[in-house]
C-alpha atoms as a PDB file:
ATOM      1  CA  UNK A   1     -27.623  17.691   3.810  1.00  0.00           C
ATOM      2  CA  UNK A   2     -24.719  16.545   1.639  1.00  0.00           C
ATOM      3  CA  UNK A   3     -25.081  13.675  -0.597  1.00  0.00           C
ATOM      4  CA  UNK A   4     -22.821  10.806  -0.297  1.00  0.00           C
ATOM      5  CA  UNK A   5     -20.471  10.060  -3.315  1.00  0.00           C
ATOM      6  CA  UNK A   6     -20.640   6.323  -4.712  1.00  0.00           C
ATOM      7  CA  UNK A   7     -17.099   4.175  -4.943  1.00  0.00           C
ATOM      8  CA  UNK A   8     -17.298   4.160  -8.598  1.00  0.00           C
ATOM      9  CA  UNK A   9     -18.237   7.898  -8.684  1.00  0.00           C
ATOM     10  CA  UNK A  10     -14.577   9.130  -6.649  1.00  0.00           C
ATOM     11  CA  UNK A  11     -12.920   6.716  -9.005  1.00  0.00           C
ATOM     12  CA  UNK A  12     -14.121   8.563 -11.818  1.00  0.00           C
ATOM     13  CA  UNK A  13     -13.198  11.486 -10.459  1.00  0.00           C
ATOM     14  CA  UNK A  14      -9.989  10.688  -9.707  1.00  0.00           C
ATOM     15  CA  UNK A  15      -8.929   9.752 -13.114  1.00  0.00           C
ATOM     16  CA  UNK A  16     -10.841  13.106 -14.490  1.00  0.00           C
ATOM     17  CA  UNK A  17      -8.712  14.813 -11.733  1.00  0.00           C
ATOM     18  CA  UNK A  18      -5.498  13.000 -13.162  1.00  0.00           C
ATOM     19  CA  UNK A  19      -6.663  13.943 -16.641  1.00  0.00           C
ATOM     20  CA  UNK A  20      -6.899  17.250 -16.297  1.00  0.00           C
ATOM     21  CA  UNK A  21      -3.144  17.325 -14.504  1.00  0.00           C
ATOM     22  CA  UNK A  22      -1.521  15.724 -17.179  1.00  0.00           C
ATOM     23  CA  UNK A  23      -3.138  18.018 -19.456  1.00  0.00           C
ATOM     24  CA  UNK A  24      -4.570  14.478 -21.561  1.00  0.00           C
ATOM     25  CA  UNK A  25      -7.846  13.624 -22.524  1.00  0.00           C
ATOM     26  CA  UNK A  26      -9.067  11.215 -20.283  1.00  0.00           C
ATOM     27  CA  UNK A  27     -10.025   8.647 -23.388  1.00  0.00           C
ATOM     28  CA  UNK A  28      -6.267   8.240 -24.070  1.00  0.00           C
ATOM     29  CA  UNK A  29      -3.611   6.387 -22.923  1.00  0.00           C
ATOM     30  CA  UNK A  30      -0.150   7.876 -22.530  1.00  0.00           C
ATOM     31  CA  UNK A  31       1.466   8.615 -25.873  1.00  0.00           C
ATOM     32  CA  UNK A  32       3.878   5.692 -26.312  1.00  0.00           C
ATOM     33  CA  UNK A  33       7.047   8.014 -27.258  1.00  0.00           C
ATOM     34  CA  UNK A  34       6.259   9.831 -23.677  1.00  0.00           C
ATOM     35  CA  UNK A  35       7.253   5.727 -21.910  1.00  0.00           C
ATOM     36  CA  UNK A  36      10.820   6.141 -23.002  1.00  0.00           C
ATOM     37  CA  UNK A  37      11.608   8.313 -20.375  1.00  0.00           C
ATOM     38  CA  UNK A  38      11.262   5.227 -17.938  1.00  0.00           C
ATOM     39  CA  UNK A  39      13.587   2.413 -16.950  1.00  0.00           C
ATOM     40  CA  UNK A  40      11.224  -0.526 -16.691  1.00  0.00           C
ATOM     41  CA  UNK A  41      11.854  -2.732 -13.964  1.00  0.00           C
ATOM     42  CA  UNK A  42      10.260  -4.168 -10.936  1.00  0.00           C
ATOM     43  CA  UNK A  43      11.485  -2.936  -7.474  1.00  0.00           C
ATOM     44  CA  UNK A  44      11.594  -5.309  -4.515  1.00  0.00           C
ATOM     45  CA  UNK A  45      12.188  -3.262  -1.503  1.00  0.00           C
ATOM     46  CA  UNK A  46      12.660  -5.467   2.239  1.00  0.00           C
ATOM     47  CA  UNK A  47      11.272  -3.031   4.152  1.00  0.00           C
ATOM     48  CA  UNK A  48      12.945  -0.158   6.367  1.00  0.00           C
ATOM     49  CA  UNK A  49      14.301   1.909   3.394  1.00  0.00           C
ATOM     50  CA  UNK A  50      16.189   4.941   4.020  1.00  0.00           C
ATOM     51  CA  UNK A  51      13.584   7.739   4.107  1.00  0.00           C
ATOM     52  CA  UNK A  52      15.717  10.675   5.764  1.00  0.00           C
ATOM     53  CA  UNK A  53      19.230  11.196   4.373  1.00  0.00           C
ATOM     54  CA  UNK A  54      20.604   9.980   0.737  1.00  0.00           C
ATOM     55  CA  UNK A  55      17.059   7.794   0.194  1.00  0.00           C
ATOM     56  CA  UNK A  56      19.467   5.988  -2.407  1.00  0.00           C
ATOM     57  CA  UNK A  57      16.242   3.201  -3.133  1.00  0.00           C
ATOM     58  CA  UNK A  58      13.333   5.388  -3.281  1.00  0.00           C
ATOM     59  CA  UNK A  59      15.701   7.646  -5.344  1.00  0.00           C
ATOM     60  CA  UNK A  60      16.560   4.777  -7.504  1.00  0.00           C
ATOM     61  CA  UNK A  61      12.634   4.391  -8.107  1.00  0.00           C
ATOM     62  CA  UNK A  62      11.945   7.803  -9.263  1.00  0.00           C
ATOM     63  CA  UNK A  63      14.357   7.424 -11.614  1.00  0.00           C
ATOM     64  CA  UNK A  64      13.513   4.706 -13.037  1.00  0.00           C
ATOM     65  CA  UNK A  65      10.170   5.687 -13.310  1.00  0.00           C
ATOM     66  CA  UNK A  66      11.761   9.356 -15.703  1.00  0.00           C
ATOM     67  CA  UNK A  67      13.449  11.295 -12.841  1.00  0.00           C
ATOM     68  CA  UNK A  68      11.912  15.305 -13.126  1.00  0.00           C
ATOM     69  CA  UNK A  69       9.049  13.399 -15.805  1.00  0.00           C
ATOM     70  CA  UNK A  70       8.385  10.503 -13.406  1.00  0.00           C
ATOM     71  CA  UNK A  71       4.388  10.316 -13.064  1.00  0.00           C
ATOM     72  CA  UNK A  72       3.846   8.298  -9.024  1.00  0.00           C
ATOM     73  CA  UNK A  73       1.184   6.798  -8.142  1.00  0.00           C
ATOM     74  CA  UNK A  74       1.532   5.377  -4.485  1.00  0.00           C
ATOM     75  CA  UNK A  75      -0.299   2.394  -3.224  1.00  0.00           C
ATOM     76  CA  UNK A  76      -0.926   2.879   0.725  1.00  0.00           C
ATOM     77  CA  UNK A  77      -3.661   0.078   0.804  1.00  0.00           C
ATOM     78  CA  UNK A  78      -1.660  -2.369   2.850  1.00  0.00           C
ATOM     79  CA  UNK A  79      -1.161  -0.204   5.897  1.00  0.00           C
ATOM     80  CA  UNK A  80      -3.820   0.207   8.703  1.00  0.00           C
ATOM     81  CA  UNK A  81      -2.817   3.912   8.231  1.00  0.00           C
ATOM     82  CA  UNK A  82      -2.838   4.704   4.662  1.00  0.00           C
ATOM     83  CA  UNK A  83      -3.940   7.889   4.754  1.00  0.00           C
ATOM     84  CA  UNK A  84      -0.303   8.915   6.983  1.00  0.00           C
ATOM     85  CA  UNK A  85       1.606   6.763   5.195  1.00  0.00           C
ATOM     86  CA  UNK A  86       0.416   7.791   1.571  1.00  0.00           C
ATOM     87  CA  UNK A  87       1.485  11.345   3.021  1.00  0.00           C
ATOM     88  CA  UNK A  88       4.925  10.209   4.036  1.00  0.00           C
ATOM     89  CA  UNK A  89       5.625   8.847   0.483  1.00  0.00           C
ATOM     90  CA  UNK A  90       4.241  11.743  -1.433  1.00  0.00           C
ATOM     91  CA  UNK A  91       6.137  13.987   0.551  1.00  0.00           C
ATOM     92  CA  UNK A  92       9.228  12.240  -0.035  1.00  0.00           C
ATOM     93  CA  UNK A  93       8.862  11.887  -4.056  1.00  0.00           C
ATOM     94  CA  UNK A  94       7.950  15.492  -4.240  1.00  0.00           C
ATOM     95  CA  UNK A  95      11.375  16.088  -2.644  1.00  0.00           C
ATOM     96  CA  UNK A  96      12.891  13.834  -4.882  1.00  0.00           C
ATOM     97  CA  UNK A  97      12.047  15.578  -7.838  1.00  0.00           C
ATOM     98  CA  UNK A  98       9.007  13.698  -9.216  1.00  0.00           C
ATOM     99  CA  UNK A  99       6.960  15.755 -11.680  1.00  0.00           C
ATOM    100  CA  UNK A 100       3.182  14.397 -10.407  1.00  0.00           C
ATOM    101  CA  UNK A 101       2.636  12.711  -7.168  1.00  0.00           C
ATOM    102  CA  UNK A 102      -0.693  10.895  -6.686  1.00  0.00           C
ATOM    103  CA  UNK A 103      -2.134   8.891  -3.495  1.00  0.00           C
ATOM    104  CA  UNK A 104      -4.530   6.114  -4.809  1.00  0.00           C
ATOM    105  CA  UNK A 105      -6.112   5.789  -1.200  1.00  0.00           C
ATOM    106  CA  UNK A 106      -8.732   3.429  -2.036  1.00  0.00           C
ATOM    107  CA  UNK A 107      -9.826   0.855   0.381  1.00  0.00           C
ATOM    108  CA  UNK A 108     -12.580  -0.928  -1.187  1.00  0.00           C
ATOM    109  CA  UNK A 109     -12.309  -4.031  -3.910  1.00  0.00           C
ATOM    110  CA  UNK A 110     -15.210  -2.523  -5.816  1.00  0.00           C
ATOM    111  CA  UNK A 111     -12.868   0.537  -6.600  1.00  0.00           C
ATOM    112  CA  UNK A 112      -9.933  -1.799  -7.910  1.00  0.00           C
ATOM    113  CA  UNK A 113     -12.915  -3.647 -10.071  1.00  0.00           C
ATOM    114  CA  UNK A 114     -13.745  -0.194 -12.190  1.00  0.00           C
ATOM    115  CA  UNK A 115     -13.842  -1.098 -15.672  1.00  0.00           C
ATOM    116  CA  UNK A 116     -11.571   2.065 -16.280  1.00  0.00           C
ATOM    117  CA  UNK A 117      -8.881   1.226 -14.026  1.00  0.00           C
ATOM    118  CA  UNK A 118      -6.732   0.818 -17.128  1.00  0.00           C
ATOM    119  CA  UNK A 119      -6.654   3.937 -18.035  1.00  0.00           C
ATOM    120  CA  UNK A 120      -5.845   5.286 -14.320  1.00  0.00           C
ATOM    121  CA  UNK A 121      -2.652   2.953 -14.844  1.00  0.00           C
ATOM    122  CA  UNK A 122      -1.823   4.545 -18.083  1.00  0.00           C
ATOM    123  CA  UNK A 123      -1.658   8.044 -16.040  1.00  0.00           C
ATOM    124  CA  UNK A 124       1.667   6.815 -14.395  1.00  0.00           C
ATOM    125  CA  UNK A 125       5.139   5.889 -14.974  1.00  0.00           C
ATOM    126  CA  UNK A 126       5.982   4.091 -11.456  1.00  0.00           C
ATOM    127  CA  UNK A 127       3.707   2.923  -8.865  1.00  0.00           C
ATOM    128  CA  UNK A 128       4.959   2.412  -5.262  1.00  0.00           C
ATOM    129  CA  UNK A 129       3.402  -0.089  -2.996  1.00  0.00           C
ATOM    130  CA  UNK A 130       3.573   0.756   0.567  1.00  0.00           C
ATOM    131  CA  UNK A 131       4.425  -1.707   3.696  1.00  0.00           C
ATOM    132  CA  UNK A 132       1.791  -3.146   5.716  1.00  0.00           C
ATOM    133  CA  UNK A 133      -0.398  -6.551   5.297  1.00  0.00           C
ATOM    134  CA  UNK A 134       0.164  -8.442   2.007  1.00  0.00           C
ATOM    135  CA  UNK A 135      -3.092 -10.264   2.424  1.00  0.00           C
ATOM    136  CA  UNK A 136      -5.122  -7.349   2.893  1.00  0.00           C
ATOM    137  CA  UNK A 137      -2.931  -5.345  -0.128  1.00  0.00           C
ATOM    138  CA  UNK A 138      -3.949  -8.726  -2.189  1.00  0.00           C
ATOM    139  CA  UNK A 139      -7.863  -8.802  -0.915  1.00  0.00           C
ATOM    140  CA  UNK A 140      -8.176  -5.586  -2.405  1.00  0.00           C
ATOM    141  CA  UNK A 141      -6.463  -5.522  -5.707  1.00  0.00           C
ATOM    142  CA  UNK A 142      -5.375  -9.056  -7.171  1.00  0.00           C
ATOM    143  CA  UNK A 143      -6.902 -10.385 -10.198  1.00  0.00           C
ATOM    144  CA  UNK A 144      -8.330  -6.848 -10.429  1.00  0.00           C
ATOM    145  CA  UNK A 145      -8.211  -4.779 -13.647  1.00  0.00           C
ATOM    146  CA  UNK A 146      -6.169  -2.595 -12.041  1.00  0.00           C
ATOM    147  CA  UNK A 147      -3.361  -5.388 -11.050  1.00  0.00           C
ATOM    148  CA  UNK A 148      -3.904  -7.372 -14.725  1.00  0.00           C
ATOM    149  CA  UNK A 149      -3.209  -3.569 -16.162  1.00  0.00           C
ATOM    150  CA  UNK A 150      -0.353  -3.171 -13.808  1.00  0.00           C
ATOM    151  CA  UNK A 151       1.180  -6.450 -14.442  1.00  0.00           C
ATOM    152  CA  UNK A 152       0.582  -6.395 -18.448  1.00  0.00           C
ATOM    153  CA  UNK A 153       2.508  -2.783 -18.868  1.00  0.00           C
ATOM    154  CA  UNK A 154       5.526  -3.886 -16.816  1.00  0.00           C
ATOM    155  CA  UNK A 155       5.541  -7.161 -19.753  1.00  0.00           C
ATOM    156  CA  UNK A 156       5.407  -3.931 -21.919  1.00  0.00           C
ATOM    157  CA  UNK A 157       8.151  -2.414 -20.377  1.00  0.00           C
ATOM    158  CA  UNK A 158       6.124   0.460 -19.813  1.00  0.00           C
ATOM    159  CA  UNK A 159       5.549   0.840 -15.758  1.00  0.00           C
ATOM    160  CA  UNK A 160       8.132   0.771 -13.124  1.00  0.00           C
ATOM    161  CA  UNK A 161       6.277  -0.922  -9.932  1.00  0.00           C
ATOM    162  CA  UNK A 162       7.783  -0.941  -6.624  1.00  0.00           C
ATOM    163  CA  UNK A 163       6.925  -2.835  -3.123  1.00  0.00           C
ATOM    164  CA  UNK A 164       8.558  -2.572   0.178  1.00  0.00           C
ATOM    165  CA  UNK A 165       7.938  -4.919   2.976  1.00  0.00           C
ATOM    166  CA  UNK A 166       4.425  -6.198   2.701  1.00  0.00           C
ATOM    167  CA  UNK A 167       4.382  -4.600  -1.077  1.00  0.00           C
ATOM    168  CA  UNK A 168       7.358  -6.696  -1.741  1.00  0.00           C
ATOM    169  CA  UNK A 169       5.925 -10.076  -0.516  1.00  0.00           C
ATOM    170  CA  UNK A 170       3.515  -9.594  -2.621  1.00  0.00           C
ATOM    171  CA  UNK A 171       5.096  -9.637  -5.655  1.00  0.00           C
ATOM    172  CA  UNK A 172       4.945 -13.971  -6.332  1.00  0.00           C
ATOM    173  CA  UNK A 173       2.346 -15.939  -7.017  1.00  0.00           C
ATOM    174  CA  UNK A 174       3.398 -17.865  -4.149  1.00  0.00           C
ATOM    175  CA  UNK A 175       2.762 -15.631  -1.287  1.00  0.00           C
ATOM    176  CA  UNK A 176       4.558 -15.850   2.313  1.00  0.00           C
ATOM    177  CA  UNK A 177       1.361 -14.476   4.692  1.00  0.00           C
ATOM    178  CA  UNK A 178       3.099 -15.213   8.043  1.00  0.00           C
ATOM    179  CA  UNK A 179       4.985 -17.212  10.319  1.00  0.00           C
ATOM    180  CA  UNK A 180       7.322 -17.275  12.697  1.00  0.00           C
ATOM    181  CA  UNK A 181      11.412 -17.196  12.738  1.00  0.00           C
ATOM    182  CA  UNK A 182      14.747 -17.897  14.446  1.00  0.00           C
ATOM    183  CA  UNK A 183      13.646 -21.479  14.343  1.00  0.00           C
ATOM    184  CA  UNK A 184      14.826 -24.889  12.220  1.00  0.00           C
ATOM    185  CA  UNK A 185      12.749 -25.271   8.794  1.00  0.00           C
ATOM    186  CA  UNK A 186       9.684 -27.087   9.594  1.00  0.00           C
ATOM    187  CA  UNK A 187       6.308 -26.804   7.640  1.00  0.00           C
ATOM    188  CA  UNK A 188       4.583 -24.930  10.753  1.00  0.00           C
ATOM    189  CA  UNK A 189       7.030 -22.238  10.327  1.00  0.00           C
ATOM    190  CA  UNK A 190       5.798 -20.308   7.280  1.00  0.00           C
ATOM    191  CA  UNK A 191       2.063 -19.337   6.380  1.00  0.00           C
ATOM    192  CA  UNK A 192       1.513 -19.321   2.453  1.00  0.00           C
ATOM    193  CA  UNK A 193      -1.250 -17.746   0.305  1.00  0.00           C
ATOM    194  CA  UNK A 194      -1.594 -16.589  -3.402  1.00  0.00           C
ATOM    195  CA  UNK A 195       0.136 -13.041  -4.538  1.00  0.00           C
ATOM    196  CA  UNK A 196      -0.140 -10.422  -7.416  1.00  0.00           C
ATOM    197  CA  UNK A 197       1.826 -12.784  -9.772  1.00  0.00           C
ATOM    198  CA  UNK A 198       4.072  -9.825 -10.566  1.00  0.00           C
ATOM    199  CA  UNK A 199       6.819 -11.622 -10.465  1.00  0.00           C
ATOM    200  CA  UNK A 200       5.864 -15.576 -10.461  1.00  0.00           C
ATOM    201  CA  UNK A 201       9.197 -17.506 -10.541  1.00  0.00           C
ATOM    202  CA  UNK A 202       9.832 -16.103  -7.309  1.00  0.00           C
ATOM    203  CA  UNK A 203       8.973 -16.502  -3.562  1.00  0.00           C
ATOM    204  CA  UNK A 204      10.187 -13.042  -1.862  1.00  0.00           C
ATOM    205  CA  UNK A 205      10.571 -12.615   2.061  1.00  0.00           C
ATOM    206  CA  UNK A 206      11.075  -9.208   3.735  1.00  0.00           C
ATOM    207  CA  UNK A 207      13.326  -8.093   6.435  1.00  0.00           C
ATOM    208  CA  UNK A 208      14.913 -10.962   5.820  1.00  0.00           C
ATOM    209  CA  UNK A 209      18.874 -11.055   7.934  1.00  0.00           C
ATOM    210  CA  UNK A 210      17.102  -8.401  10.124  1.00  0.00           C
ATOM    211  CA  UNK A 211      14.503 -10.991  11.514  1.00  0.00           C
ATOM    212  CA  UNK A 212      16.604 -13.691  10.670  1.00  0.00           C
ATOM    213  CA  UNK A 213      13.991 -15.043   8.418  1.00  0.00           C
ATOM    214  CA  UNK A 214      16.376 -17.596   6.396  1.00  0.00           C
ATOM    215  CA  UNK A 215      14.827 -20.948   8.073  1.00  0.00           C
ATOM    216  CA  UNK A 216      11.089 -19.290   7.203  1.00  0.00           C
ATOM    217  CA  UNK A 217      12.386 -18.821   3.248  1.00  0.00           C
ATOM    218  CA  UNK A 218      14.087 -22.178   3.150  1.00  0.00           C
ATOM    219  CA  UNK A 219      10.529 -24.226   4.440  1.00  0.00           C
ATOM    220  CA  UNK A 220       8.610 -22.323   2.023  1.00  0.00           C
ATOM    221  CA  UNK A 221      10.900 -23.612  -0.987  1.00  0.00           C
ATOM    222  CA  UNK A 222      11.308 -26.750   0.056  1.00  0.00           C
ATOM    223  CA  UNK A 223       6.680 -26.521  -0.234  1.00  0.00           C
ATOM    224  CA  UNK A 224       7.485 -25.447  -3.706  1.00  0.00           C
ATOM    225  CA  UNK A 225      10.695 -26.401  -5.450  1.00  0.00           C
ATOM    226  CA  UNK A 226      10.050 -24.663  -8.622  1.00  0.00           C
ATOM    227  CA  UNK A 227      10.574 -21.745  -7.569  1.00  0.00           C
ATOM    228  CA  UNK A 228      13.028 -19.707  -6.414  1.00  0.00           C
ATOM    229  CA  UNK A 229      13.828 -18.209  -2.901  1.00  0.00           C
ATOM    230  CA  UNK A 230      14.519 -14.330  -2.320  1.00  0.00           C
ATOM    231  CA  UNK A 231      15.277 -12.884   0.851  1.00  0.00           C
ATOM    232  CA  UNK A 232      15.862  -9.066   1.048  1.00  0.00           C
ATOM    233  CA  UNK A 233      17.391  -7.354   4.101  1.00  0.00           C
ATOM    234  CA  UNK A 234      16.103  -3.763   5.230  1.00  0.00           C
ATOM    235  CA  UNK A 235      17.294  -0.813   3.047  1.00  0.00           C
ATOM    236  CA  UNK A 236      17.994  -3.044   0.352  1.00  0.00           C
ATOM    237  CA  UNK A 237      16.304  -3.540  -2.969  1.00  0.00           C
ATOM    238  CA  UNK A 238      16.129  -6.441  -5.523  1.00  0.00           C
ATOM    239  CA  UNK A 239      16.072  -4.853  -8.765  1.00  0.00           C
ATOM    240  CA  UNK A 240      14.363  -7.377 -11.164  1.00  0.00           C
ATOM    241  CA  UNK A 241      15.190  -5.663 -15.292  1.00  0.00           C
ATOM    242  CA  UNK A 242      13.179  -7.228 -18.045  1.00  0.00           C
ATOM    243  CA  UNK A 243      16.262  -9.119 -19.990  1.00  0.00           C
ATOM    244  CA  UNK A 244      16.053 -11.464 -16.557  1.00  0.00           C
ATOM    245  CA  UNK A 245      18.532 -10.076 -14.420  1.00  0.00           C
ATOM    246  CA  UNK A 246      18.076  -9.341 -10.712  1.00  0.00           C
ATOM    247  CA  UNK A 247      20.223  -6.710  -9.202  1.00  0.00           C
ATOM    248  CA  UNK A 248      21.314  -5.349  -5.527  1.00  0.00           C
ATOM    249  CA  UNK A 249      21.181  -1.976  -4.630  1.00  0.00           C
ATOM    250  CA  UNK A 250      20.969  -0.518  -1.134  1.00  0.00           C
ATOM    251  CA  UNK A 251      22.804  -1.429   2.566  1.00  0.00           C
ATOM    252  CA  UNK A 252      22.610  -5.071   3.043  1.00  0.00           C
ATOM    253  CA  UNK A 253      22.101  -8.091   0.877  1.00  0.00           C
ATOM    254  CA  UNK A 254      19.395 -10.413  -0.906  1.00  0.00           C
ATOM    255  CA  UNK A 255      19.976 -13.833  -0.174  1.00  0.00           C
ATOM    256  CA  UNK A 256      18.875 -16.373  -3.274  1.00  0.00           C
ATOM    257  CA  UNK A 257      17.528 -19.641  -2.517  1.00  0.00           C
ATOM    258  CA  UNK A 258      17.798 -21.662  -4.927  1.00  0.00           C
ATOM    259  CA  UNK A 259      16.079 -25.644  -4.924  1.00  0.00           C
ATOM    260  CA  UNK A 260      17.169 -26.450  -8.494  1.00  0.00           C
ATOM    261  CA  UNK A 261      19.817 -28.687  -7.654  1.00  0.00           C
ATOM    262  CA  UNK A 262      17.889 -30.422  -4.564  1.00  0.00           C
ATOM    263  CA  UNK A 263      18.289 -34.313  -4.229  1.00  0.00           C
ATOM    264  CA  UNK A 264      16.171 -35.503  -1.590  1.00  0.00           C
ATOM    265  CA  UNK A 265      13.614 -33.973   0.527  1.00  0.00           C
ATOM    266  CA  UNK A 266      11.208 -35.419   3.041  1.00  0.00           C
ATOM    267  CA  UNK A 267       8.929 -32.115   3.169  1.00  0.00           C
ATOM    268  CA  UNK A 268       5.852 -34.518   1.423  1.00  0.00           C
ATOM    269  CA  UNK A 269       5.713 -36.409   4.038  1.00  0.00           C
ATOM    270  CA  UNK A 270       6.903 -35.426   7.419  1.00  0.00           C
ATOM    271  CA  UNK A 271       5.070 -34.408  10.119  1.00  0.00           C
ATOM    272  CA  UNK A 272       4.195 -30.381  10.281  1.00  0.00           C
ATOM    273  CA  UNK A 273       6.287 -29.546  13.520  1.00  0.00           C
ATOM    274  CA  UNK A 274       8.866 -31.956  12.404  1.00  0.00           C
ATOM    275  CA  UNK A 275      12.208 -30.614  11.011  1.00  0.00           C
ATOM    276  CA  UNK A 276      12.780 -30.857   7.325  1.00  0.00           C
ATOM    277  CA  UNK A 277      15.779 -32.543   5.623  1.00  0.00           C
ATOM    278  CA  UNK A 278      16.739 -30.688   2.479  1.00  0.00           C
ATOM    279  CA  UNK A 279      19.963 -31.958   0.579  1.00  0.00           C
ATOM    280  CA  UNK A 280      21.937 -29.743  -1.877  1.00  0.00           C
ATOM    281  CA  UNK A 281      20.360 -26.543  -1.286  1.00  0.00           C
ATOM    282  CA  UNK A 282      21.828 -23.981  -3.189  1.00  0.00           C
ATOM    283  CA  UNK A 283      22.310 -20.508  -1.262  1.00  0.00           C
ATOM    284  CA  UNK A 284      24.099 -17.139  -2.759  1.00  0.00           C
ATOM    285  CA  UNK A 285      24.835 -14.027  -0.736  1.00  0.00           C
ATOM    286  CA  UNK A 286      24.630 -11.105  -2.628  1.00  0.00           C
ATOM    287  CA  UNK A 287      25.462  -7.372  -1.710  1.00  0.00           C
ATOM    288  CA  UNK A 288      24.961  -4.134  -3.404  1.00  0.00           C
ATOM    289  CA  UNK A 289      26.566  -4.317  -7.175  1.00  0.00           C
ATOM    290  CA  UNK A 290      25.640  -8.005  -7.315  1.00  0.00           C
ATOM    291  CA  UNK A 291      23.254  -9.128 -10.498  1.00  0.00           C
ATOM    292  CA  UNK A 292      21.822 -12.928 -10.403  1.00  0.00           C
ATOM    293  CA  UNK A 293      20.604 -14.092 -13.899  1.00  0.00           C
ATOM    294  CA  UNK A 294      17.207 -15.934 -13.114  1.00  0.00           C
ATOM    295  CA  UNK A 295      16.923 -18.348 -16.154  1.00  0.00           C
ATOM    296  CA  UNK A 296      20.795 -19.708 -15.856  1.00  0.00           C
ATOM    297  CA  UNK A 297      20.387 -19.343 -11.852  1.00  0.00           C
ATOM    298  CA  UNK A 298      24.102 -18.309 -11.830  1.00  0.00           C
ATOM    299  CA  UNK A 299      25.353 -14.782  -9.744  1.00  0.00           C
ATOM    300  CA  UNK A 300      27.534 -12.322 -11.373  1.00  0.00           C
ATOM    301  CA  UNK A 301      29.810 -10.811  -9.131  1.00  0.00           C
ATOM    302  CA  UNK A 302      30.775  -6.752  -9.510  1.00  0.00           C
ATOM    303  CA  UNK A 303      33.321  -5.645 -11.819  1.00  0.00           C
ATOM    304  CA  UNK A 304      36.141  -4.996  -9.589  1.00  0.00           C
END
């Protein structure tokens, strides 16, 4: 009868697996000269990315993450079917031309918790988080060492991380959970919860124009003002670089929400089916070749 293998055990095992792929000693990070192959940068993906013909976003990620060098690690945690999904993904970034493609399909906290887990970051040059249910992708792995790793190598520009859908959502420390849509701004409309603090300054909602999701962004700004408001259609991706610009890439367009300049609000005090009053809302439209500059909260429009 076969003995059953402990969480903490397969984790080991995975990064002595990884190890011995790379050809590195499992004791040592990645050599910092090997980083400069990537393009750091955080990769906010609405959901429904191309997956079948020119895959122009996921081909954007790998290479970012060092093209025919890229090192993937994919993130399937959020789906009820990881184990497909996590397939799917490391099918496609094969294809693409990614030198090592690796499915972290671990579905416990306790695994996320491994002392180690830095070094099983350090493997990689881009992880990938796949679509699914943000709170159950954040039960599992925020305020882990595995998320503090992830989250402190992007500040070293040395990881590309990607989300789509429920891996995008994720990204804030202000997390939209749930809700409804198609309806006017009113507090019932939008369930909030904490993120991965990836990306704190912003508040990101998925499948945005597709499930005409504007009224659900706007309720959840006008809850927390300092902040700002990103909406991301389907096959589109918000492309956040580390000298604070956010740029579009993909078919439709990220819509920026801006409260900055907002003069009067009556979302302290109104009743939660009640509609809210927001004045001077600031709203941008931005398609493919469009950059926003988050600290001036100004859009730059595409050389023409």
């Amino acid at each position: 009868m076969s003995q059953s293998v402990s969480p903490i055990d397969r984790l080991k095992q995975f990064v002595s697996q990884s190890a011995n792929m790379l050809n590195l000693d499992e004791d040592v990070a990645i050599d910092r000269g090997m980083t400069q192959i990537i393009k750091s940068a955080v990769m906010v993906i609405g959901g429904g990315e191309d997956k079948v013909q020119d895959r122009k976003i996921l081909k954007a990620f790998v290479e970012s993450s060092g093209g025919s060098q890229a090192r993937i690690a994919i993130i399937p945690c959020a789906s009820r079917e990881p184990d497909i999904i996590g397939r799917i993904y490391h099918d496609i970034f094969t294809d693409l031309g990614a030198k090592v493609v690796e499915v972290l399909d671990i579905r416990e906290r306790p695994h996320y918790d491994y002392p180690d887990a830095e070094a099983l970051v350090d493997r990689f040059t881009g992880i990938f988080m796949t679509g699914g249910d943000q709170l159950r992708l954040c039960g599992l792995i925020a305020d882990t060492p595995f998320a503090i790793t992830i989250a402190k190598r992007i500040t070293e520009q040395k990881l590309v991380l990607a989300g789509t859908s429920a891996g995008a959502a994720a990204m804030g420390y202000h997390m939209i959970s749930g809700g409804s849509s198609g309806e006017s701004p009113h507090k019932e409309l939008v369930n909030m919860s904490t993120g991965l603090n990836i990306l704190p300054e912003i508040v990101v909602d998925q499948h945005f124009h597709n499930r005409n999701r504007m009224a659900r962004l706007m309720t959840a700004i006008a809850a927390h003002p300092d902040r700002i408001g990103i909406g991301i259609d389907e096959d589109t991706v918000a492309i956040f670089e580390p000298n604070h610009i956010m740029r579009v890439l993909g078919r439709g367009t990220v819509t920026v929400v801006d409260p900055g300049e907002i003069s009067y609000s009556n979302q302290l005090w109104v009743s939660g089916s009640a509609p809210l009053t927001i004045h001077n809302l600031r709203v941008h439209i931005l398609a493919a070749g469009c950059k926003y500059h988050l600290l001036k909260r100004i859009p730059i429009s595409p050389s023409v």
